[in-house]
Protein backbone atom coordinates (compact mmCIF):
# COMPACT_ATOMS: atom_id res chain seq x y z
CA UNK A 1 3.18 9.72 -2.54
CA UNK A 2 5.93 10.55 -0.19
CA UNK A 3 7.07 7.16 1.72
CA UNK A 4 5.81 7.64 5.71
CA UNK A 5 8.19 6.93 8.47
CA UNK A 6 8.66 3.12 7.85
CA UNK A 7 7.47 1.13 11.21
CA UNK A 8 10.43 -0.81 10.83
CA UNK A 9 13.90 -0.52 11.31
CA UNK A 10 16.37 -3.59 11.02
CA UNK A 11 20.20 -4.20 12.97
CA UNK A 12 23.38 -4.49 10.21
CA UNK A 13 24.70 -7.93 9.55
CA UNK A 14 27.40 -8.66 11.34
CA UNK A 15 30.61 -8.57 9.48
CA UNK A 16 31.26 -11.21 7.06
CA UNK A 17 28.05 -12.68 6.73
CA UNK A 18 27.29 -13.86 3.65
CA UNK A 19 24.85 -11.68 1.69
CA UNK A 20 24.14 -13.96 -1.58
CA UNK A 21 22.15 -16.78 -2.01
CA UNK A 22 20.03 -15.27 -4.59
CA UNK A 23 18.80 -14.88 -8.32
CA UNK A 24 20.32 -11.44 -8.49
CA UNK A 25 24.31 -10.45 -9.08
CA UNK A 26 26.51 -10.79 -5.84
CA UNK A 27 27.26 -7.11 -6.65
CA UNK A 28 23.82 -5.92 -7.52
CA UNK A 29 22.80 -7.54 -4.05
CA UNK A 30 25.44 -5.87 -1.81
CA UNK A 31 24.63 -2.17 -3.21
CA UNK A 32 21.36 -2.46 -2.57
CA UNK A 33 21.27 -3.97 0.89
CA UNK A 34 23.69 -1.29 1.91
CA UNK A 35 21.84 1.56 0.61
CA UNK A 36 19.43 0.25 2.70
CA UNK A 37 21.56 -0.38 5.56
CA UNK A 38 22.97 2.79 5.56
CA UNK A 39 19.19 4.57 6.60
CA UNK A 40 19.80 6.36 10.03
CA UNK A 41 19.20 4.65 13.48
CA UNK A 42 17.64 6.99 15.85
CA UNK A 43 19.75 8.25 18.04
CA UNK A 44 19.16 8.19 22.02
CA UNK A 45 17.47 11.03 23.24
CA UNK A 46 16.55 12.89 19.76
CA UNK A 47 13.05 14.09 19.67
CA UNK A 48 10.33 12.71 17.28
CA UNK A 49 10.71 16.00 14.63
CA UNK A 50 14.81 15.77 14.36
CA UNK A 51 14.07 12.07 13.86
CA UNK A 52 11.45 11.82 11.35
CA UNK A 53 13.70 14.78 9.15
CA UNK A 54 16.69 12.61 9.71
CA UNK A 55 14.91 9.61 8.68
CA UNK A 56 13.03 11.56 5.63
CA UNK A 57 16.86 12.57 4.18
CA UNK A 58 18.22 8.76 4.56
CA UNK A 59 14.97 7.94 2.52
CA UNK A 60 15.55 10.77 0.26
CA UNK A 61 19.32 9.47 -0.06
CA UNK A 62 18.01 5.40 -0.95
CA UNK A 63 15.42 6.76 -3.44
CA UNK A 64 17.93 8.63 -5.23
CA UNK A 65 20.45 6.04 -5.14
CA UNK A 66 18.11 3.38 -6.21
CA UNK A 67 17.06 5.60 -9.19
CA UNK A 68 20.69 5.87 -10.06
CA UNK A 69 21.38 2.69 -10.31
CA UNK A 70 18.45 0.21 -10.98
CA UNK A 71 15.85 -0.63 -13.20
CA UNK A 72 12.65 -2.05 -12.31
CA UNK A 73 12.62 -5.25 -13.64
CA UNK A 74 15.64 -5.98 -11.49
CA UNK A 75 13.87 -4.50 -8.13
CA UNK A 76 11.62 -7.11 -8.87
CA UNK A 77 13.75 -10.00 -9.75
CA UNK A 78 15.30 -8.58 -6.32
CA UNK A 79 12.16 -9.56 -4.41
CA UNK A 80 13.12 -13.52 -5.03
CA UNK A 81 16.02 -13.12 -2.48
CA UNK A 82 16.51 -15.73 -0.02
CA UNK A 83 18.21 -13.17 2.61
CA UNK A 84 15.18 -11.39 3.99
CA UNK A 85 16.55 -7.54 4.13
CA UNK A 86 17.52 -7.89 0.73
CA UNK A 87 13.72 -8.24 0.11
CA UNK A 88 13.20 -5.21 2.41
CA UNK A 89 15.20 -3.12 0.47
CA UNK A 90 13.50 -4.18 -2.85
CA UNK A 91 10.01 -3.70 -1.75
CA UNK A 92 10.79 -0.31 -0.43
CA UNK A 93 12.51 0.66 -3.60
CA UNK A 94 9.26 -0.10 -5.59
CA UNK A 95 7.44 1.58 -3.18
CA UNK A 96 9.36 4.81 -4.04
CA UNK A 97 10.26 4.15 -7.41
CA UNK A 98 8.19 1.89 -8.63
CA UNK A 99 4.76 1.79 -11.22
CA UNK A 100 1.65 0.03 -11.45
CA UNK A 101 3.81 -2.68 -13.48
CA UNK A 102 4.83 -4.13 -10.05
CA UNK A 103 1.65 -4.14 -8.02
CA UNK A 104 0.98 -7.67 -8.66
CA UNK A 105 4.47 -9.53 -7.50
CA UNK A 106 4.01 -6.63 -4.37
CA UNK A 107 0.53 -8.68 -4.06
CA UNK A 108 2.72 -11.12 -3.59
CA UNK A 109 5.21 -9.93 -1.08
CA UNK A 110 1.84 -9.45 0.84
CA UNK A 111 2.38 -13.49 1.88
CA UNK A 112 5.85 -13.45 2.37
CA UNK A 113 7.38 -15.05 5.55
CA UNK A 114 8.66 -12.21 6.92
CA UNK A 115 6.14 -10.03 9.29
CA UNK A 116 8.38 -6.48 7.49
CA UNK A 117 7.77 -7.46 4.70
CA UNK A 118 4.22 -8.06 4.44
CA UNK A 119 4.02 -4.59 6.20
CA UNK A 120 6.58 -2.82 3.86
CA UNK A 121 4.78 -4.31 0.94
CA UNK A 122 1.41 -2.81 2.16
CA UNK A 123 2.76 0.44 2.10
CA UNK A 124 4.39 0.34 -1.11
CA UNK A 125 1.44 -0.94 -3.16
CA UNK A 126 -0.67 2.09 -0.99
CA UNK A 127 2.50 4.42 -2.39
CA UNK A 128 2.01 3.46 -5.90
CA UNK A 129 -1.64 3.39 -6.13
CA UNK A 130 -1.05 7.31 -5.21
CA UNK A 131 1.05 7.77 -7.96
CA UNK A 132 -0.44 5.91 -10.73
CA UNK A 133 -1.56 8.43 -13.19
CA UNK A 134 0.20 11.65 -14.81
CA UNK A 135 1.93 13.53 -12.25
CA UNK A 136 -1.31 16.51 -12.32
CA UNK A 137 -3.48 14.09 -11.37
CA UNK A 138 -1.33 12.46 -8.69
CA UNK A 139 -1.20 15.76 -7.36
CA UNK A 140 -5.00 16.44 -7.65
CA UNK A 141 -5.55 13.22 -5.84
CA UNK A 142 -3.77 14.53 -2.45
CA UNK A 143 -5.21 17.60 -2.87
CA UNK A 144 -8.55 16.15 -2.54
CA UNK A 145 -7.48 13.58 -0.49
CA UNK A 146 -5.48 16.35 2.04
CA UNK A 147 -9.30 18.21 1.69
CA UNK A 148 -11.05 15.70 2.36
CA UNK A 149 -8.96 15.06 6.02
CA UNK A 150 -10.29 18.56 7.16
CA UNK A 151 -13.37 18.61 8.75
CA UNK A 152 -14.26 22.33 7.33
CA UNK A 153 -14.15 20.59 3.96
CA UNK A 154 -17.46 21.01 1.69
CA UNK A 155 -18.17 18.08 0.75
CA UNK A 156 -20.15 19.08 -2.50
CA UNK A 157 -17.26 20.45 -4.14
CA UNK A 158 -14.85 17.82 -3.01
CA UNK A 159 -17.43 15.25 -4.97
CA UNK A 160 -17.24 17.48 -7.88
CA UNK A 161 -13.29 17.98 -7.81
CA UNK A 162 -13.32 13.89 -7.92
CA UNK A 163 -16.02 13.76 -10.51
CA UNK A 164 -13.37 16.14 -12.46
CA UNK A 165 -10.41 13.94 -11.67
CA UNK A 166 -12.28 10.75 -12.90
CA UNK A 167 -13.68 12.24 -15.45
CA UNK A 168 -10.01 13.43 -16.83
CA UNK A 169 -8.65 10.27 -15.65
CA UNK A 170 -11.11 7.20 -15.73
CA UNK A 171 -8.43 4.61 -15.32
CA UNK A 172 -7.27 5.98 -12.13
CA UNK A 173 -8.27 3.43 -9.48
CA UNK A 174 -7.50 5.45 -6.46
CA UNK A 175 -9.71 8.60 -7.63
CA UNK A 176 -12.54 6.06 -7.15
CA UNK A 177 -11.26 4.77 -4.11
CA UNK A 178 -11.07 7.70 -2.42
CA UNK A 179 -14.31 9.05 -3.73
CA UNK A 180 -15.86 5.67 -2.63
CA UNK A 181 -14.67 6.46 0.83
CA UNK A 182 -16.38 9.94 0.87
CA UNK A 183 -19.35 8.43 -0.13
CA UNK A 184 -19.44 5.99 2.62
CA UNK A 185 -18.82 9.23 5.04
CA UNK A 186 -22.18 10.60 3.97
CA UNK A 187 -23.86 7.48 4.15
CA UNK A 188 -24.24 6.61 0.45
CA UNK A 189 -23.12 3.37 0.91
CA UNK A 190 -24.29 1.98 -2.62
CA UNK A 191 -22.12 4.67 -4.28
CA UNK A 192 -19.12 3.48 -2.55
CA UNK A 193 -19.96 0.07 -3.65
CA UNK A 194 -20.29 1.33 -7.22
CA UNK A 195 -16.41 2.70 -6.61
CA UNK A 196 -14.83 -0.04 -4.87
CA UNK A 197 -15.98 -2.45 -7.55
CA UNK A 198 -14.44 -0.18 -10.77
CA UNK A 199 -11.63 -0.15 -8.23
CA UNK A 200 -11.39 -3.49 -7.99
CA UNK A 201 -12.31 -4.20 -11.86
CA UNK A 202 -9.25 -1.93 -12.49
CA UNK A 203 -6.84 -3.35 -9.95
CA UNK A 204 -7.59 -6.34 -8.55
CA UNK A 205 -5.10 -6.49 -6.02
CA UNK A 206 -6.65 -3.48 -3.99
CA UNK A 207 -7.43 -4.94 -0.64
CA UNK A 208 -8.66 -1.37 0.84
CA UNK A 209 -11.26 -1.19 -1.83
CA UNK A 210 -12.37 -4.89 -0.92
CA UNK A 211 -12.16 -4.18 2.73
CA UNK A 212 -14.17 -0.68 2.28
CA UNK A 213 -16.70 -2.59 -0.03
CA UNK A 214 -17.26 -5.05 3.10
CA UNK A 215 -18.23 -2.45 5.42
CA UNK A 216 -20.45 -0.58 3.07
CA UNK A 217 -22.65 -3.60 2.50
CA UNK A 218 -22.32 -4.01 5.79
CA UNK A 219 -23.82 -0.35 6.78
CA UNK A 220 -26.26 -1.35 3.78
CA UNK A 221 -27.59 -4.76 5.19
CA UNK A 222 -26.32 -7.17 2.81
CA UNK A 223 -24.12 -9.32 5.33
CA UNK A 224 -23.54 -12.25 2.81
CA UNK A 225 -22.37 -9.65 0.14
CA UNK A 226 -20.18 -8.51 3.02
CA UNK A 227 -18.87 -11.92 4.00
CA UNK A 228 -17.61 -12.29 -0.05
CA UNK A 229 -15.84 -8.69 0.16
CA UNK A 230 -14.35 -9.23 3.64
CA UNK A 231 -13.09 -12.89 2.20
CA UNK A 232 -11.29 -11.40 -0.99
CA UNK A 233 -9.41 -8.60 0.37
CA UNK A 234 -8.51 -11.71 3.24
CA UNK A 235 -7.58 -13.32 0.27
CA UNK A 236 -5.14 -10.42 -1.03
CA UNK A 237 -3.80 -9.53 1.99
CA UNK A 238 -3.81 -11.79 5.32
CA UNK A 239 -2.27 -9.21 7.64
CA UNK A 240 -5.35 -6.26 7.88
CA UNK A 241 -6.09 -5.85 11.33
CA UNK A 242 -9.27 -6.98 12.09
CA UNK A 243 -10.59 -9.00 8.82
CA UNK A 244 -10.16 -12.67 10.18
CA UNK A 245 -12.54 -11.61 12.98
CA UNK A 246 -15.01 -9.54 11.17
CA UNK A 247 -15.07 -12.84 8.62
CA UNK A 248 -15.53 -15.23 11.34
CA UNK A 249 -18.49 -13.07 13.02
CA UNK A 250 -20.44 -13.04 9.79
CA UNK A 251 -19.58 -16.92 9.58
CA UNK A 252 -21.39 -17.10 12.96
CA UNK A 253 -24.26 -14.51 12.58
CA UNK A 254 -25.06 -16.10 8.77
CA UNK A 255 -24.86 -19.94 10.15
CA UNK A 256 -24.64 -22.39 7.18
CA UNK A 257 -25.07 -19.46 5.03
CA UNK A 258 -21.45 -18.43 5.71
CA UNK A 259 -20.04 -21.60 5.35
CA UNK A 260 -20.73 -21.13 1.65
């Protein structure tokens, strides 16, 4: 999945600050914060298009130099820096480059102190969920996905191109994500249940399928089944806008009940 226009964009250390206090190499460290570093500004005045293909290049630039020259495992050991772009840089060179083998210390980056990234982290685990098969069914997936976004689409053959996809790929937890989320379109809200829970039986670190299970049983009736969704995909990931208060509503509409 092609990295979005990150939401973030962070100022260059001042000259001579130190970079290291880390687990990594001094030298390993400074490459990769200054690939990072070296991702375009916008520049006063340019429109939103020139920007975003300016921005796309830089990205296209980092992911290439990051393939170059690191392995995964030390991405990851990357994400233990103390100096918080360092961290940046990791978690969005995972999120370009990186496999389902780092989804669980990105869980992690989900609770780090900094507010980019938690954010950055959320995008790359979204990135590599996309990506997480053979590179056909990748490619299927935003097909049906980039289908499913029109609203000409027939929905009777985009359940049978997923039924296809899963059927060819059974392990892929984002096929039954985003099936799960057609279903809840057309109101079959126990068939998206169905989904989110392989989802979340084959990785348990999906908050969207915890946070889409949550509002199905919610559309179904069952607010207490809600209540446990809405808590675990809390539980994965503390910054999803609007959780905390849909939890503490069902605390207050299910009394002692939701205390539980």
């Amino acid at each position: 999945m092609t990295p979005r226009l990150l939401k973030y964009r962070f100022g260059v250390e001042a000259p001579g600050t130190p970079l290291l206090q880390e687990r990594g190499t001094e030298v390993t460290t400074a490459l990769l914060l200054g690939y990072y570093q070296d991702l375009p500004e916008r520049a006063s005045g340019e429109s939103a298009q020139a920007w975003r293909r300016r921005y796309q290049a830089g990205l296209d630039k980092f992911q290439q130099r990051v393939r170059t020259r690191y392995s995964e495992g030390t991405l990851q050991r990357l994400l233990d820096a103390s100096h918080s772009q360092t961290r940046q840089a990791a978690v969005l060179a995972l999120g370009m480059c990186g496999s389902m083998t780092v989804n669980r210390a990105l869980a992690g980056m989900l609770h780090d102190e900094d507010p980019a990234v938690r954010q950055m982290a959320s995008e790359a685990m979204w990135s590599i969920w996309f990506r997480a098969s053979t590179p056909a069914n990748n490619e299927e997936l935003q097909r049906l996905v980039g289908l499913a976004a029109s609203e000409e689409s027939d929905l009777g053959r985009l359940l049978e191109g997923f039924e296809e996809l899963i059927r060819k790929a059974p392990d892929f937890a984002e096929a039954y994500n985003q099936r799960a989320i057609l279903f809840f379109r057309v109101g079959e809200f126990p068939k998206a249940i169905k989904d989110c829970e392989r989802v979340l039986k084959l990785n348990p670190h999906h908050f969207g399928a915890a946070g889409g299970m949550a509002q199905a049983y919610m559309k179904h009736g069952k607010l207490r089944a809600a209540l446990r969704a809405y808590r675990r995909s809390f539980r994965i990931n503390p910054n999803l806008d609007g959780v905390r208060q849909a939890i503490q509503s069902l605390e207050k509409t299910l009394g002692e009940e939701g205390k539980r």
